[in-house]
Protein backbone atom coordinates (compact mmCIF):
# COMPACT_ATOMS: atom_id res chain seq x y z
CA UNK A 1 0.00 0.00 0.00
CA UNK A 2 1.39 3.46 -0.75
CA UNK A 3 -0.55 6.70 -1.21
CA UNK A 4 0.89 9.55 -2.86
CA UNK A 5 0.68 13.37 -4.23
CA UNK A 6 -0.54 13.15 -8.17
CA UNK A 7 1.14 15.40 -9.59
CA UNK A 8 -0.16 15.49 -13.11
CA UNK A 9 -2.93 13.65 -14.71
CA UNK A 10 -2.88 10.53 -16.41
CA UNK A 11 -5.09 8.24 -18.57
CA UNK A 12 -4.38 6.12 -15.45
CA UNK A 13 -6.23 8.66 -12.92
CA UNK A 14 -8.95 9.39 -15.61
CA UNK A 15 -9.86 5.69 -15.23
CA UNK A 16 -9.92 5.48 -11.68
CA UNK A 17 -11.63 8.73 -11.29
CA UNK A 18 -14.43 7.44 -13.37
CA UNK A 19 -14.56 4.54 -11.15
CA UNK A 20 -14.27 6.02 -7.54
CA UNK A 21 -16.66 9.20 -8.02
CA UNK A 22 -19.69 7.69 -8.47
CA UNK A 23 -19.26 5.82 -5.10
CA UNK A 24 -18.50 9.10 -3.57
CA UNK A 25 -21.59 11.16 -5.91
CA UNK A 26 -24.37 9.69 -7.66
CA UNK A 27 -24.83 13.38 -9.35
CA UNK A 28 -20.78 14.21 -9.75
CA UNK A 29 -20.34 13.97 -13.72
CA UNK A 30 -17.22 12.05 -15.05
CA UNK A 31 -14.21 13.89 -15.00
CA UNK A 32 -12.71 14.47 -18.32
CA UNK A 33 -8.64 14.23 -18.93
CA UNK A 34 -8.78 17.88 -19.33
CA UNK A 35 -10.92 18.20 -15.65
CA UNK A 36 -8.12 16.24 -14.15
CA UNK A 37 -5.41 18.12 -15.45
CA UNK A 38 -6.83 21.24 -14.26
CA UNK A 39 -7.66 19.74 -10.83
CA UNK A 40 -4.26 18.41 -10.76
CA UNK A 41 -2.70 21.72 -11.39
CA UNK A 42 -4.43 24.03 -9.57
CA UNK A 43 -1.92 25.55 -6.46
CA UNK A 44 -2.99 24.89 -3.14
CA UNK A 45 -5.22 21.47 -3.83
CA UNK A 46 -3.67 18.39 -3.51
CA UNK A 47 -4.85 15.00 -5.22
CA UNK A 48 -3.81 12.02 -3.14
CA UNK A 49 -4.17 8.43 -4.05
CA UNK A 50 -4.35 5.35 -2.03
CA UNK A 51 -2.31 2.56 -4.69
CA UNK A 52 -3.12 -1.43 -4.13
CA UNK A 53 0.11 -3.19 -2.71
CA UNK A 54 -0.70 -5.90 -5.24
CA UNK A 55 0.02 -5.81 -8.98
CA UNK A 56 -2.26 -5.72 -11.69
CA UNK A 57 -2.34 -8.23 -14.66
CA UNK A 58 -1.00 -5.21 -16.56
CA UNK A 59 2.06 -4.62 -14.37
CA UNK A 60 0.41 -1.24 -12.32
CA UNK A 61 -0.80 -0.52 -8.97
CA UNK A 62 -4.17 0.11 -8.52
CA UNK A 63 -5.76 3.31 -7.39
CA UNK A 64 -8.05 1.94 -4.96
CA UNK A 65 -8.65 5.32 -3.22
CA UNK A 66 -8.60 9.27 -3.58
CA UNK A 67 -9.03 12.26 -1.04
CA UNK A 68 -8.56 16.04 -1.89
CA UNK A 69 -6.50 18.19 0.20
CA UNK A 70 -7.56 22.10 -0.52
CA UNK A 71 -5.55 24.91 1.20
CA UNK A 72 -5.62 28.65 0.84
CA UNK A 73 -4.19 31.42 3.17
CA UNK A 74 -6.75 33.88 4.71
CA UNK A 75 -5.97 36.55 7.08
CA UNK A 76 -5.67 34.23 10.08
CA UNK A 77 -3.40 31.91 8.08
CA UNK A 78 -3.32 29.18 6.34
CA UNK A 79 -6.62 26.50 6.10
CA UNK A 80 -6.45 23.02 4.98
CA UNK A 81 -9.82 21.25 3.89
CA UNK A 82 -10.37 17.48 3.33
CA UNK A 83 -12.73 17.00 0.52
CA UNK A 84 -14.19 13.98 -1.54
CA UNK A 85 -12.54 11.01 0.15
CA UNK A 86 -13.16 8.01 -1.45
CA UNK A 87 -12.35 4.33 -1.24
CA UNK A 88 -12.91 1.66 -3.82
CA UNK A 89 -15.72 -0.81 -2.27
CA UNK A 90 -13.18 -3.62 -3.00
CA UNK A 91 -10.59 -2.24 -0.71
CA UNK A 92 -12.81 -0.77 2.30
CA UNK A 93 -11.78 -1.97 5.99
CA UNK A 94 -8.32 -1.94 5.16
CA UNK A 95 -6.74 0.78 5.94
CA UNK A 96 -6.71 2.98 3.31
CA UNK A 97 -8.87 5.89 3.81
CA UNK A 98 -7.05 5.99 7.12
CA UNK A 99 -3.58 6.26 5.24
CA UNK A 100 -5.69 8.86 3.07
CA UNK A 101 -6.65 11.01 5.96
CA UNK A 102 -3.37 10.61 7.73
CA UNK A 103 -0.75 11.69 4.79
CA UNK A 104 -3.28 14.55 4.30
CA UNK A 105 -3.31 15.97 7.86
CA UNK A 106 0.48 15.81 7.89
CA UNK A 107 0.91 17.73 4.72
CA UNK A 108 -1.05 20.02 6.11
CA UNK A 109 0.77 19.94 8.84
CA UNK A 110 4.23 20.90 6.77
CA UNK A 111 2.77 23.58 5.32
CA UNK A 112 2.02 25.52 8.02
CA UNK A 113 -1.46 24.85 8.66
CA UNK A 114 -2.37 24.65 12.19
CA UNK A 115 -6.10 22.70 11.71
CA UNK A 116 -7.53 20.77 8.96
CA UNK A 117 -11.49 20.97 8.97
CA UNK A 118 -13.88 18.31 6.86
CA UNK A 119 -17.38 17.91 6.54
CA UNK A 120 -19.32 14.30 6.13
CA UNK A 121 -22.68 13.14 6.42
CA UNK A 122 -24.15 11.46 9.33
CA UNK A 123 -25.43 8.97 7.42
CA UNK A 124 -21.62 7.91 6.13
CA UNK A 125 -21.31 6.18 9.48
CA UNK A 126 -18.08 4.46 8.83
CA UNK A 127 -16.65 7.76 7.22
CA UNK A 128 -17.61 9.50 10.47
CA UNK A 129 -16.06 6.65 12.62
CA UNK A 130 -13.00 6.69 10.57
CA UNK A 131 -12.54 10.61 11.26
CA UNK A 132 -12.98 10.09 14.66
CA UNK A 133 -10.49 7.53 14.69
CA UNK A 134 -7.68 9.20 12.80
CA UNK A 135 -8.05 12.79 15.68
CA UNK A 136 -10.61 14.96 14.12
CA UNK A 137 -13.76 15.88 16.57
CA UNK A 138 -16.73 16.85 15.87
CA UNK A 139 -17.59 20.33 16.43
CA UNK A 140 -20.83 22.32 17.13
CA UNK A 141 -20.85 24.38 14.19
CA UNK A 142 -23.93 25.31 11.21
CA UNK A 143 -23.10 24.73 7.36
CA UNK A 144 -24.49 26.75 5.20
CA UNK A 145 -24.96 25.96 1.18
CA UNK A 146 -25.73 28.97 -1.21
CA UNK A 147 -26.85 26.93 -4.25
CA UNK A 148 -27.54 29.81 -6.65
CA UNK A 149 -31.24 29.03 -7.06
């Protein structure tokens, strides 16, 4: 198992991202190669992928699992964000969204940022348990969604 920073996209992380985001988003379209790209290239977010520890039939290692680190600097410093963390259904239970969350937080950590926040559903029990497990609490706060309508 390894998880890593992508650093550019590849027809590799098209493929995978077309897998893993519809069990994160039934509505999320498909991202194209030029989508990734621009994701991938954008300063201050972070792509990082969970890879199988067992070889493919083609010779690769699997992305199994994705999470999005965002950060940006605001005038009480720098924030860190966990977004869209996602773990193939094959490889759940083993370790790998905790590997995801935990090479996230430390990044974070290097670059300065002193918390890294995260929203998730309360119905995504084992996301929530997860969280919990890897140091984040739950705090007493509102979200608010302006959806444009």
């Amino acid at each position: 198992m390894t998880v890593e920073i992508v650093r550019q996209s590849s027809p590799e992380l098209v493929e995978a991202m077309g897998r893993l985001i519809p069990q994160l988003s039934r509505t999320a379209p498909a991202l194209t190669a030029e989508r990734c790209e621009a994701l991938v290239s954008q300063p201050g977010v972070f792509l990082f992928v969970y890879r199988s520890s067992r070889r493919a039939d083609d010779g690769t290692y699997p992305i199994l699992g994705m999470l999005t680190l965002a950060t940006f600097t605001i005038p009480t410093g720098l924030r860190a964000w966990v977004e869209d963390v996602v773990v193939d259904s094959s490889a759940r239970g083993q370790g790998a969204g905790r590997a995801l969350v935990e090479a996230a937080v430390a990044h974070a950590g290097q670059m300065g940022a002193r918390t890294v926040d995260l929203t998730s559903r309360p119905s995504r029990e084992a996301a929530n348990r997860l969280y919990k497990r890897a140091g984040f609490e739950l705090r007493e706060t509102n979200v608010y969604r302006f959806t444009g309508k």
